[in-house]
C-alpha atoms as a PDB file:
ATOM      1  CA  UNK A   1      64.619  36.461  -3.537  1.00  0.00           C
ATOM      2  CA  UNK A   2      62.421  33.654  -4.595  1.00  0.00           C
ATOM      3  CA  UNK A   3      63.291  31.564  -2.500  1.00  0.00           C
ATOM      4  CA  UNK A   4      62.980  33.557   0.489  1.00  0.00           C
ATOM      5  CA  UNK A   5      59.576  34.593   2.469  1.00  0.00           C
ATOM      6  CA  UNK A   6      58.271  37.411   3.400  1.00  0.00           C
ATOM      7  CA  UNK A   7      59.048  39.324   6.463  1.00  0.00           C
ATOM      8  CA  UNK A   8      55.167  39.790   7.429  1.00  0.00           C
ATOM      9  CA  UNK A   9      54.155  36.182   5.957  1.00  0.00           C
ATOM     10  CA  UNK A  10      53.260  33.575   8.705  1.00  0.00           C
ATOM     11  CA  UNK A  11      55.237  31.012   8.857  1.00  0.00           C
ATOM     12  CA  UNK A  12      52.542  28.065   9.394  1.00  0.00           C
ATOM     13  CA  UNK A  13      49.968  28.775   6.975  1.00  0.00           C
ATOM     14  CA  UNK A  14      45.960  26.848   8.465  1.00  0.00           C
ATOM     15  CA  UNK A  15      45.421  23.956   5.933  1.00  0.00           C
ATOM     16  CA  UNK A  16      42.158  25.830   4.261  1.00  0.00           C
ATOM     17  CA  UNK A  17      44.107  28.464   2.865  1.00  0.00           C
ATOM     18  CA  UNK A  18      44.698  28.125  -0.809  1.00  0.00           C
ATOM     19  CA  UNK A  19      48.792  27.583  -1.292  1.00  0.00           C
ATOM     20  CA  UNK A  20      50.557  29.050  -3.868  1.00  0.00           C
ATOM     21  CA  UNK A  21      49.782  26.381  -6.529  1.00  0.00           C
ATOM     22  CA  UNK A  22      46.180  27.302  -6.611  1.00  0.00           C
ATOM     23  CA  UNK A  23      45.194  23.861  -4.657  1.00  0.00           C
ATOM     24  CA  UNK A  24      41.975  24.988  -2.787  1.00  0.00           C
ATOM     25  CA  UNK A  25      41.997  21.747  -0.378  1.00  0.00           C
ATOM     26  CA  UNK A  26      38.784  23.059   1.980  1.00  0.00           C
ATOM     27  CA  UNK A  27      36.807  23.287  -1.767  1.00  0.00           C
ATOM     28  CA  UNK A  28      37.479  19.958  -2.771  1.00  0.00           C
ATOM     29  CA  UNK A  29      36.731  18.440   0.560  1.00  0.00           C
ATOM     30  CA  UNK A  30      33.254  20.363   1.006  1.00  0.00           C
ATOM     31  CA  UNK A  31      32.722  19.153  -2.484  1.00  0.00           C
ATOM     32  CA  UNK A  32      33.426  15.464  -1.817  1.00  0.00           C
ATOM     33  CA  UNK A  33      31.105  16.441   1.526  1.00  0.00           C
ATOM     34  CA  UNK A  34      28.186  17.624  -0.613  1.00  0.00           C
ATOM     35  CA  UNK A  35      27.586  15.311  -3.097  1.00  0.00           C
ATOM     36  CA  UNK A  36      28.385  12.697  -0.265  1.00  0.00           C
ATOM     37  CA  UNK A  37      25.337  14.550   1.794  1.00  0.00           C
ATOM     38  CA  UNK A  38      23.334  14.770  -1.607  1.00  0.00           C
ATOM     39  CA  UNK A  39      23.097  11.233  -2.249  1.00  0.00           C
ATOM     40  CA  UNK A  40      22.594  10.608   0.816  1.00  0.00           C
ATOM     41  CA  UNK A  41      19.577  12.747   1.307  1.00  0.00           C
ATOM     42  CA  UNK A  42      18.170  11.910  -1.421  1.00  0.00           C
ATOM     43  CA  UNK A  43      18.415   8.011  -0.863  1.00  0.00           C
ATOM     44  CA  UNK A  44      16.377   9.213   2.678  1.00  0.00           C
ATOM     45  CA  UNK A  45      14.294  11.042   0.664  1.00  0.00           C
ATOM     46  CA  UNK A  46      12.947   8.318  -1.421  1.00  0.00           C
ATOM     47  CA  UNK A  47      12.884   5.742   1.568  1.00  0.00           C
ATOM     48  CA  UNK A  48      10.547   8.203   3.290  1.00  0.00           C
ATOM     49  CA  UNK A  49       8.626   8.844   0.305  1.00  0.00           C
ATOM     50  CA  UNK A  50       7.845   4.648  -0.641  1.00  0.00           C
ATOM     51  CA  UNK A  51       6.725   4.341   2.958  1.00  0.00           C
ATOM     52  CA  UNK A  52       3.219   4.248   2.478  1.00  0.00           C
ATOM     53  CA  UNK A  53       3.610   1.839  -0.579  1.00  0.00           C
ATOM     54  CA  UNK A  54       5.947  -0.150   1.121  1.00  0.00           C
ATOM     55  CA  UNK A  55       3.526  -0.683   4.235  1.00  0.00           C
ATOM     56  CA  UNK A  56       0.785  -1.764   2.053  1.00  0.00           C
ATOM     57  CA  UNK A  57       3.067  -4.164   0.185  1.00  0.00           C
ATOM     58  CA  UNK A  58       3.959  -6.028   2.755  1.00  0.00           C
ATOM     59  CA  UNK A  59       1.068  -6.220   5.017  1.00  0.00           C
ATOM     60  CA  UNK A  60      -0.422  -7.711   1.391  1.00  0.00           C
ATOM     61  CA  UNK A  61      -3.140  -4.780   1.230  1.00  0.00           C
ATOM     62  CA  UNK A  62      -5.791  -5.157  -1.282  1.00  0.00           C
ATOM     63  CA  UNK A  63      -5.764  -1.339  -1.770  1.00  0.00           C
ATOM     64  CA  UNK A  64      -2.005  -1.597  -2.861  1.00  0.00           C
ATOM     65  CA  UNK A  65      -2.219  -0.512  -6.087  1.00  0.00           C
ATOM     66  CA  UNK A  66      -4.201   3.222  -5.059  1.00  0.00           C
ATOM     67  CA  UNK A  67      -1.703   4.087  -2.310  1.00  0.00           C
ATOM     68  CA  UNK A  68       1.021   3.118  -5.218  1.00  0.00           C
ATOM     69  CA  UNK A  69      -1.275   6.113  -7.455  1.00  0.00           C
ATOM     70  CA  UNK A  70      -1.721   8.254  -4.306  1.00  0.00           C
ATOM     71  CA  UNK A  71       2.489   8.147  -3.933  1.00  0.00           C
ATOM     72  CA  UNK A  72       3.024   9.035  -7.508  1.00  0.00           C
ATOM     73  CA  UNK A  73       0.797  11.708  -7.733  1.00  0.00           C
ATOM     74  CA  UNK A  74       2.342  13.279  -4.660  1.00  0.00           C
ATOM     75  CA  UNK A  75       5.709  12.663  -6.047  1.00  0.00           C
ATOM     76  CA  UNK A  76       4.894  14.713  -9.627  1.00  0.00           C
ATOM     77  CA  UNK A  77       2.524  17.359  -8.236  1.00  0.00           C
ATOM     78  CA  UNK A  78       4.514  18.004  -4.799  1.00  0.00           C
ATOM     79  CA  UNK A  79       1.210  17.985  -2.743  1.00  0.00           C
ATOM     80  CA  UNK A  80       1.671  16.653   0.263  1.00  0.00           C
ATOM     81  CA  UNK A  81      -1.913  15.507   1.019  1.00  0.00           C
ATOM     82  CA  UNK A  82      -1.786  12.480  -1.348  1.00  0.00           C
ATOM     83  CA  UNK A  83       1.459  11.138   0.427  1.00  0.00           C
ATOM     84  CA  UNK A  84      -0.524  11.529   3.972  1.00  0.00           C
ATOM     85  CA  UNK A  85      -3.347  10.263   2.293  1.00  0.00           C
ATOM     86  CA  UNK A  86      -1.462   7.275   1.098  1.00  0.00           C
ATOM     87  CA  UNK A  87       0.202   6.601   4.380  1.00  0.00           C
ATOM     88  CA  UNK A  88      -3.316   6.448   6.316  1.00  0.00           C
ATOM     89  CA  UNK A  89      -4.650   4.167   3.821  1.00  0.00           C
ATOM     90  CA  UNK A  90      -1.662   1.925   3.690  1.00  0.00           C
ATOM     91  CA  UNK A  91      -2.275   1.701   7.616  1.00  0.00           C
ATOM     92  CA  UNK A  92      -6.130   0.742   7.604  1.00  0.00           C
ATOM     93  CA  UNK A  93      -7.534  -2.573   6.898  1.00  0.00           C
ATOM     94  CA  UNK A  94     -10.005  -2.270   4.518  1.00  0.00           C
ATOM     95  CA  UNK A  95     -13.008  -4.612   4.672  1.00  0.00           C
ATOM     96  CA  UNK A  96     -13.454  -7.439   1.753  1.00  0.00           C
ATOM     97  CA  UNK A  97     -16.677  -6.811   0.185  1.00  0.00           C
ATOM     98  CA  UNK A  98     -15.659  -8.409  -2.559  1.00  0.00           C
ATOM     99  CA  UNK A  99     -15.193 -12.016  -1.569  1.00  0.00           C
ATOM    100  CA  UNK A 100     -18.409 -12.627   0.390  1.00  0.00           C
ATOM    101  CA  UNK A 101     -20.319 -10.995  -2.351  1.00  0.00           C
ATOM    102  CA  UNK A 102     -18.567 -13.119  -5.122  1.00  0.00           C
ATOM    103  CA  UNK A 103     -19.524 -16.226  -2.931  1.00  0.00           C
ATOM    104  CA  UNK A 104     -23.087 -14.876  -2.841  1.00  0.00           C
ATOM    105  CA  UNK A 105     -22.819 -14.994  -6.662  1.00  0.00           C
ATOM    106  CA  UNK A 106     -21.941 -18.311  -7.115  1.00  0.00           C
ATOM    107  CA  UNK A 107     -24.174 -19.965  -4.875  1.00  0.00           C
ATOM    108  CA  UNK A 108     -27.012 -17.970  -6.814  1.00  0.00           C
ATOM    109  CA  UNK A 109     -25.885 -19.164  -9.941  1.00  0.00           C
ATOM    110  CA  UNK A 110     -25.820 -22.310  -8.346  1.00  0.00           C
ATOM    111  CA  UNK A 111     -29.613 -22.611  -7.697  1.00  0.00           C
ATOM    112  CA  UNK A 112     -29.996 -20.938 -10.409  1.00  0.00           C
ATOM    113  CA  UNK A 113     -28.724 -23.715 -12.606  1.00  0.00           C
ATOM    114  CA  UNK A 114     -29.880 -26.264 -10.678  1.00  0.00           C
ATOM    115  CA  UNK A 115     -33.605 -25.446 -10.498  1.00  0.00           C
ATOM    116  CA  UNK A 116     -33.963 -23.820 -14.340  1.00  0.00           C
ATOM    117  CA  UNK A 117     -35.400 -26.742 -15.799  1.00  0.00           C
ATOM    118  CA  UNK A 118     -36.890 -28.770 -13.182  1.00  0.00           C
ATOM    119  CA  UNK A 119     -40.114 -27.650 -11.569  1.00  0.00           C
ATOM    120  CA  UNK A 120     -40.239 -27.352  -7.679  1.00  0.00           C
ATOM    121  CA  UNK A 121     -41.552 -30.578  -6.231  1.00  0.00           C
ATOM    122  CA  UNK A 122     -42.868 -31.259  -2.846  1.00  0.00           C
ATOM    123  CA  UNK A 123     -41.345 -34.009  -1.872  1.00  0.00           C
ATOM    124  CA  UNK A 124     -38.168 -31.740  -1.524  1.00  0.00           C
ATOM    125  CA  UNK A 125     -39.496 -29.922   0.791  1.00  0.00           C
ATOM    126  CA  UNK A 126     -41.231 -32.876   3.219  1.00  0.00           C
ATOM    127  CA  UNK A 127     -37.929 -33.704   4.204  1.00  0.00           C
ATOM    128  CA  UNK A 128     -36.522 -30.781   5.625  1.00  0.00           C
ATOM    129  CA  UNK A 129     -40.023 -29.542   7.115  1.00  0.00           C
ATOM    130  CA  UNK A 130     -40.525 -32.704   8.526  1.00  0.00           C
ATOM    131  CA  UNK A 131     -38.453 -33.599  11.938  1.00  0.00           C
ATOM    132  CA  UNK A 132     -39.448 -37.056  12.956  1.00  0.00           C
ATOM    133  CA  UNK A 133     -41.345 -39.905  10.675  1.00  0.00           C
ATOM    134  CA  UNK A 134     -44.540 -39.882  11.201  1.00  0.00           C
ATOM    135  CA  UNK A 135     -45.029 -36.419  13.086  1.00  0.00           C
ATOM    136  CA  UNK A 136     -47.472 -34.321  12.905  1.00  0.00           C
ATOM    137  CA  UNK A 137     -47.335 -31.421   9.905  1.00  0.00           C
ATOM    138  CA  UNK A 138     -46.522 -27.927  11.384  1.00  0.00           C
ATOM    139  CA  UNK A 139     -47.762 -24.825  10.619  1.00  0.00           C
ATOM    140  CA  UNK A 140     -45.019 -24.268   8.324  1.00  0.00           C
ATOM    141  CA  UNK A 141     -45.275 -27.466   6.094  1.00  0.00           C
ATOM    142  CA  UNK A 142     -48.946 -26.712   5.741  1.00  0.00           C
ATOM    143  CA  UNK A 143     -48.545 -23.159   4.479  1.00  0.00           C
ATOM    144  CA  UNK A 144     -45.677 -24.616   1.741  1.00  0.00           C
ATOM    145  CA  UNK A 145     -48.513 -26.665   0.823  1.00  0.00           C
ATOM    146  CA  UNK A 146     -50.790 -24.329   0.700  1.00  0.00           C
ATOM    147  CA  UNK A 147     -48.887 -22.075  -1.193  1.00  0.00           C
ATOM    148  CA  UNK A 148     -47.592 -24.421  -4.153  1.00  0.00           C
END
């Protein structure tokens, strides 16, 4: 009798029923599916979330760094205003205050140095109030004279 079937058993048993050895083949495929799907997800997941960072990295942003913060802190506190936040400043171009007013510095520092010692003379100035030899002095020139 053990090698016969039953009367009432179907004769072509659907592959996702478990057989009589206990093999569950549907579980182990959905399995291999899921963590297949997981790892996959997540890879998205992280993709989407570096976005913002990403942008700003390669556009060469100067504000790199805080979108960098802004992604993190979305990341650990699961807000997502500080990844939107991130993503709109990765996108704008932020003026450079810095470099004009660094210039400015410098050429201060310049004069600065150059003038410390040495008392302002006058015969710095004749030559670039003075357009022509042997013009007339203008209004200008007089007033510097005037003045010192």
């Amino acid at each position: 009798m053990s090698g016969q079937m039953h009367p009432a058993a179907p004769h072509h048993v659907p592959f996702f029923v478990p057989g009589a050895d206990g093999v569950d083949t549907l579980m182990v495929v959905m399995g291999f599916f899921l963590v297949a799907t997981l790892l996959w997800v997540g890879t998205l997941y992280w993709k989407l979330h570096s976005l913002p960072e990403r942008m700003a990295h390669k556009s060469h942003k100067m504000q790199f760094e805080i979108v960098g913060v802004l992604g993190l802190i979305s990341l650990f506190t699961h807000m997502h205003i500080f990844w939107i936040a991130g993503l709109l400043l990765a996108m704008i171009d932020l003026p450079d205050f810095g470099t004009p007013m660094r210039s400015i510095a410098e050429s201060v520092e310049r004069i600065a140095n150059a003038t410390a010692g040495a008392p302002f003379a006058e015969s710095e100035v004749e030559p670039v109030l003075r357009g022509k030899a042997g013009d007339q002095p203008s209004l200008t020139e007089e007033k510097v004279r005037d003045h010192a």
